[in-house]
N, C-alpha and C. Protein backbone atom coordinates (compact mmCIF):
# COMPACT_ATOMS: atom_id res chain seq x y z
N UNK A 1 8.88 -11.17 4.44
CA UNK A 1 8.48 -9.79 4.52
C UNK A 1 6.97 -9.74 4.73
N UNK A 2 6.47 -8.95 5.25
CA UNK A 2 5.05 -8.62 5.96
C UNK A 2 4.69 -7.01 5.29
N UNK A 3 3.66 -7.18 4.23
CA UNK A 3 3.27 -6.17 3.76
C UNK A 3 2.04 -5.79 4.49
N UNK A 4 1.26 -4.73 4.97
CA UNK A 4 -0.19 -4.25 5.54
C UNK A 4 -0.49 -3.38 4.63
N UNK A 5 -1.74 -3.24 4.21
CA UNK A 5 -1.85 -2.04 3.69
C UNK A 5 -3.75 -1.69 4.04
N UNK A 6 -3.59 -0.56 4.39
CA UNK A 6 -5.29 0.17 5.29
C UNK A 6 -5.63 0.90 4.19
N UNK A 7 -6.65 1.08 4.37
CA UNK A 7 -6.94 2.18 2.84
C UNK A 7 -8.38 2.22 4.13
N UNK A 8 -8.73 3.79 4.01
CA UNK A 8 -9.36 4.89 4.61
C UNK A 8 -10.11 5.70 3.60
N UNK A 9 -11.38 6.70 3.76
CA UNK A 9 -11.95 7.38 3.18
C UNK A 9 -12.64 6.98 2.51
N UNK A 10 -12.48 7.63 0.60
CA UNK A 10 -13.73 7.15 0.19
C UNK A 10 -15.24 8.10 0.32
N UNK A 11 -16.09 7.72 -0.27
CA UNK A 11 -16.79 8.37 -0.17
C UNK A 11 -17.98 7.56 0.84
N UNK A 12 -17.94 6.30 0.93
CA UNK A 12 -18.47 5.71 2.03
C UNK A 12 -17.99 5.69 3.07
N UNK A 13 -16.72 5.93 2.87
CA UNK A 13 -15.72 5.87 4.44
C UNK A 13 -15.38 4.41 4.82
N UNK A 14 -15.62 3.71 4.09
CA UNK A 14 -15.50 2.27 5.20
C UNK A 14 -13.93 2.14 4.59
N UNK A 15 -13.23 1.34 5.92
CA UNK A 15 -11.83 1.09 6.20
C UNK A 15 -11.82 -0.28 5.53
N UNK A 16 -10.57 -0.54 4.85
CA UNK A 16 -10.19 -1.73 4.57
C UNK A 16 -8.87 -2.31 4.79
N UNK A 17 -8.49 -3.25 5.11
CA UNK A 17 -6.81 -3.72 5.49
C UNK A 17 -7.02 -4.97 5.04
N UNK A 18 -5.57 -5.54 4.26
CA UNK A 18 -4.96 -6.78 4.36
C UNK A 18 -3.58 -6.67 4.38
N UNK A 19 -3.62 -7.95 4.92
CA UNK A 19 -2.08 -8.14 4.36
C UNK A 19 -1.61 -9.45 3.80
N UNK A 20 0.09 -9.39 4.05
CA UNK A 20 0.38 -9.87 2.76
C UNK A 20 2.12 -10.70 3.40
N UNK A 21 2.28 -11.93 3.77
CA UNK A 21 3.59 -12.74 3.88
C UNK A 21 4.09 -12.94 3.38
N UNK A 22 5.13 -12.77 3.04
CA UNK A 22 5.79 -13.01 1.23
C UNK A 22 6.66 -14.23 1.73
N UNK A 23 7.26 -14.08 2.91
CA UNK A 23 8.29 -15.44 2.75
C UNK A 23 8.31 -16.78 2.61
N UNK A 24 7.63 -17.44 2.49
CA UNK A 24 7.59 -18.87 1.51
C UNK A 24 6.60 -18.98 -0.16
N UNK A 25 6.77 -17.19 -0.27
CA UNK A 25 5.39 -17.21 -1.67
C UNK A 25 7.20 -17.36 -2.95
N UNK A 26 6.46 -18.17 -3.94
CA UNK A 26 7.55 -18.25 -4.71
C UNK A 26 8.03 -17.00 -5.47
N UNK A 27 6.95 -16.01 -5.74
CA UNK A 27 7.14 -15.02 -6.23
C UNK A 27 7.20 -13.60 -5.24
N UNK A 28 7.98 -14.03 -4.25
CA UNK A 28 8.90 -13.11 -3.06
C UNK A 28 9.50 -12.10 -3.59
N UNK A 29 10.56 -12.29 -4.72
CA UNK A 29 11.36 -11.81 -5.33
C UNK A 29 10.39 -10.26 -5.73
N UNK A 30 9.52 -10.96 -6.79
CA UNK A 30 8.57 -9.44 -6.89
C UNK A 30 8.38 -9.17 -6.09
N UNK A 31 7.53 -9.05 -4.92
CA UNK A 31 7.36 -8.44 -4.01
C UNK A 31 8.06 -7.57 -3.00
N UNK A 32 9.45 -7.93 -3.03
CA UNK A 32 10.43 -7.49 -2.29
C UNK A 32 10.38 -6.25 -3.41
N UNK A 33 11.05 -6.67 -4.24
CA UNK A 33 11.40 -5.35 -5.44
C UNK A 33 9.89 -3.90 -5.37
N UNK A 34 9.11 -4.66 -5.53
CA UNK A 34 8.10 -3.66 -5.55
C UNK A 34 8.02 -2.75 -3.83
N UNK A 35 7.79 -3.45 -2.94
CA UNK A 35 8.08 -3.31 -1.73
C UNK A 35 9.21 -1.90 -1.41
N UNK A 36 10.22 -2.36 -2.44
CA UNK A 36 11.31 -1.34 -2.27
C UNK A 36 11.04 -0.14 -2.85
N UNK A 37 10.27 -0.27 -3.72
CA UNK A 37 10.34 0.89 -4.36
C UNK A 37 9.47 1.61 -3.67
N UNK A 38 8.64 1.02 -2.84
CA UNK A 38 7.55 2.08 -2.61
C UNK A 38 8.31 2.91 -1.00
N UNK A 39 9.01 2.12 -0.63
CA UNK A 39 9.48 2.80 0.51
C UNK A 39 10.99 3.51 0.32
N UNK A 40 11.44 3.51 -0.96
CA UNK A 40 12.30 4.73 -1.43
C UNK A 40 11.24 5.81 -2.36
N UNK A 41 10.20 5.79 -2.01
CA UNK A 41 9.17 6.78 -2.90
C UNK A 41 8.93 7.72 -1.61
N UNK A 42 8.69 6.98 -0.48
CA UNK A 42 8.34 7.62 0.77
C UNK A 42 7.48 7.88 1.10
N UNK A 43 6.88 9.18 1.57
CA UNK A 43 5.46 9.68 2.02
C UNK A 43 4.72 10.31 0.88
N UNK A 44 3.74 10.04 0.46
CA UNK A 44 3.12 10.87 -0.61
C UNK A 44 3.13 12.45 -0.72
N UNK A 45 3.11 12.71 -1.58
CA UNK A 45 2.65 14.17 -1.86
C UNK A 45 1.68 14.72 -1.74
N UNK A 46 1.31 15.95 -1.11
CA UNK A 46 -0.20 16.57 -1.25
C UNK A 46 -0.92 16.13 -0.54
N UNK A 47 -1.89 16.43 -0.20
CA UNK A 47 -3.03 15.95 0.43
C UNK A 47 -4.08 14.95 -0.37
N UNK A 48 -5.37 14.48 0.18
CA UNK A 48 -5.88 13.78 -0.74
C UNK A 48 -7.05 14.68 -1.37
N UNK A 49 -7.87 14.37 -2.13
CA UNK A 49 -9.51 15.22 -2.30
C UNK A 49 -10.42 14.56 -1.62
N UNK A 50 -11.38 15.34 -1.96
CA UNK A 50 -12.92 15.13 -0.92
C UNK A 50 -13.03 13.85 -1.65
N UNK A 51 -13.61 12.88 -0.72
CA UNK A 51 -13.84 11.78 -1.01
C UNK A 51 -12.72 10.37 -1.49
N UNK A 52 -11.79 10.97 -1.53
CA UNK A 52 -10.60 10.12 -2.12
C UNK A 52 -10.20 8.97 -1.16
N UNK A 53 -9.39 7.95 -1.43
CA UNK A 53 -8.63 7.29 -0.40
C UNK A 53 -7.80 7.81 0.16
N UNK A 54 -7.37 7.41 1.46
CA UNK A 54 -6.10 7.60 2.06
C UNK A 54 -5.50 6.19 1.99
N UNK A 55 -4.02 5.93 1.96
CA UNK A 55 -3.34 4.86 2.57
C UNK A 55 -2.12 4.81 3.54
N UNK A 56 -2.09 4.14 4.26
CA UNK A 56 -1.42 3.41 4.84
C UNK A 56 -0.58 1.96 4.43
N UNK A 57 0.99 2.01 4.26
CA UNK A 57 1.24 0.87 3.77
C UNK A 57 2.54 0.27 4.76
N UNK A 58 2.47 -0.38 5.01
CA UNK A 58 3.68 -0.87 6.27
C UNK A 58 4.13 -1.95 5.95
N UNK A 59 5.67 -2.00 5.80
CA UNK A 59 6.38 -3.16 4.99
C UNK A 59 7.50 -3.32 6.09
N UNK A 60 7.14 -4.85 7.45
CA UNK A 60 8.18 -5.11 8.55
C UNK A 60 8.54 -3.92 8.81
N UNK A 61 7.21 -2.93 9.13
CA UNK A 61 7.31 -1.98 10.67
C UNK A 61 7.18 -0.33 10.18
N UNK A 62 7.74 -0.51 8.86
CA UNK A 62 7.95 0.84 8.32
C UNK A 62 6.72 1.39 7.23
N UNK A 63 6.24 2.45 7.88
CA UNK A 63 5.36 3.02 7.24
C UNK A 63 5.41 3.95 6.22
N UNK A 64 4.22 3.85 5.16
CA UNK A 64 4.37 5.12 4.49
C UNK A 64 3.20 5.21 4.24
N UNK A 65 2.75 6.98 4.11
CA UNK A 65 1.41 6.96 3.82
C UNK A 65 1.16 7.80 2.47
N UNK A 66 0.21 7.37 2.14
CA UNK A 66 0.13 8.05 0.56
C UNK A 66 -1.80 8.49 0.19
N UNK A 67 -1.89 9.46 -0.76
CA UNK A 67 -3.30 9.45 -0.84
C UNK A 67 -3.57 9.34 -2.60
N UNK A 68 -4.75 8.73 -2.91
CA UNK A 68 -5.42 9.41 -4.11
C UNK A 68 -5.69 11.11 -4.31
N UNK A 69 -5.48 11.22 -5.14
CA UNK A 69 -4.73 10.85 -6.82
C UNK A 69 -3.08 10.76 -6.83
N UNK A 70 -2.66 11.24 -5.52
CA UNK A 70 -1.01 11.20 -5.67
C UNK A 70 -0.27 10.02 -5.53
N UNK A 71 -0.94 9.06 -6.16
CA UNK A 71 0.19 7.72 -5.38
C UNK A 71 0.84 7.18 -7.02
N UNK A 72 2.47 7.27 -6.12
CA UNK A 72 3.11 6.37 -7.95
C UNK A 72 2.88 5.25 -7.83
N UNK A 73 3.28 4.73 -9.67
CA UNK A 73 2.89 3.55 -9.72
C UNK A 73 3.83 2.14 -9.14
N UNK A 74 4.31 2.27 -8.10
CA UNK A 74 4.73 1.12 -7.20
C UNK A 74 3.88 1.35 -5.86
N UNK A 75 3.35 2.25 -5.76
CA UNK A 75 2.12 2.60 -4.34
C UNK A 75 1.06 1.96 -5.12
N UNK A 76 0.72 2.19 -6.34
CA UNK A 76 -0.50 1.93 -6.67
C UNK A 76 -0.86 0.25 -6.91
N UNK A 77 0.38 -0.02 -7.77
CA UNK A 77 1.12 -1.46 -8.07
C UNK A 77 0.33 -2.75 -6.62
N UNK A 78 1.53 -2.13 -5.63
CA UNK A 78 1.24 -2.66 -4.52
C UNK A 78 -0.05 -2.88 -3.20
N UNK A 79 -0.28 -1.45 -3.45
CA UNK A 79 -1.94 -1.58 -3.06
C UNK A 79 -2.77 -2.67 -3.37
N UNK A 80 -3.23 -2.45 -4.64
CA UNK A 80 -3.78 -3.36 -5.72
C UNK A 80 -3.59 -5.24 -5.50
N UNK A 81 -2.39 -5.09 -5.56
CA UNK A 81 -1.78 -6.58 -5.41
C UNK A 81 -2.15 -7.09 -3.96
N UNK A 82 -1.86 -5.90 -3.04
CA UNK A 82 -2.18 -6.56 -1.31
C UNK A 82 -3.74 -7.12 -1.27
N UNK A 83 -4.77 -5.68 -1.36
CA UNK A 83 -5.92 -5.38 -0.91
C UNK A 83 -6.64 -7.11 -1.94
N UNK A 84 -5.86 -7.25 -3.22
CA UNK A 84 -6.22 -8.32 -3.56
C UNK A 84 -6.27 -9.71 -3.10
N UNK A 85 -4.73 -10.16 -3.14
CA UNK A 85 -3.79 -11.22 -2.54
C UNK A 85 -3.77 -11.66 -0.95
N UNK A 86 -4.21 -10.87 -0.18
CA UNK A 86 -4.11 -10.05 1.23
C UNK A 86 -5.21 -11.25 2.26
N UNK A 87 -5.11 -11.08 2.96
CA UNK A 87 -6.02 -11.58 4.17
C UNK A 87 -6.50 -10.44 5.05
């Protein structure tokens, strides 16, 4: 599985992306699970605020986009873990 995730805005504005291969990581399993949840969560709610992030998260093709302060915690989960783990 091929996680991306862009994160936009901000109050500097600068763009950030990584991503994320899960299939030979031993701990796939999480990732899949988390993965799922965020794309049965769907598109975020609401708009974002002045200055906030936007995201972008694409898991093998399928997108969802979400903003600060509205993102649950498997958007947030996963963010976190990519923008970290990520290339």
């Amino acid at each position: 599985m091929r996680i991306r995730v862009r994160r936009t805005g901000g109050f500097a504005g600068i763009e950030r992306s990584a991503e994320v291969d899960t299939v030979d990581r031993p701990d796939a399993d999480g990732w899949r699970d988390l993965a799922g949840a965020v794309l049965a969560d769907g598109d975020g709610n609401g708009r974002g605020v002045p200055d906030g992030f936007s995201y972008e998260i694409t898991i093998d093709g399928r997108t969802v986009r979400c903003c600060d302060p509205h993102l649950t915690d498997a958007q947030r989960a996963l963010i976190t873990k990519v923008l970290k783990e990520g290339a």
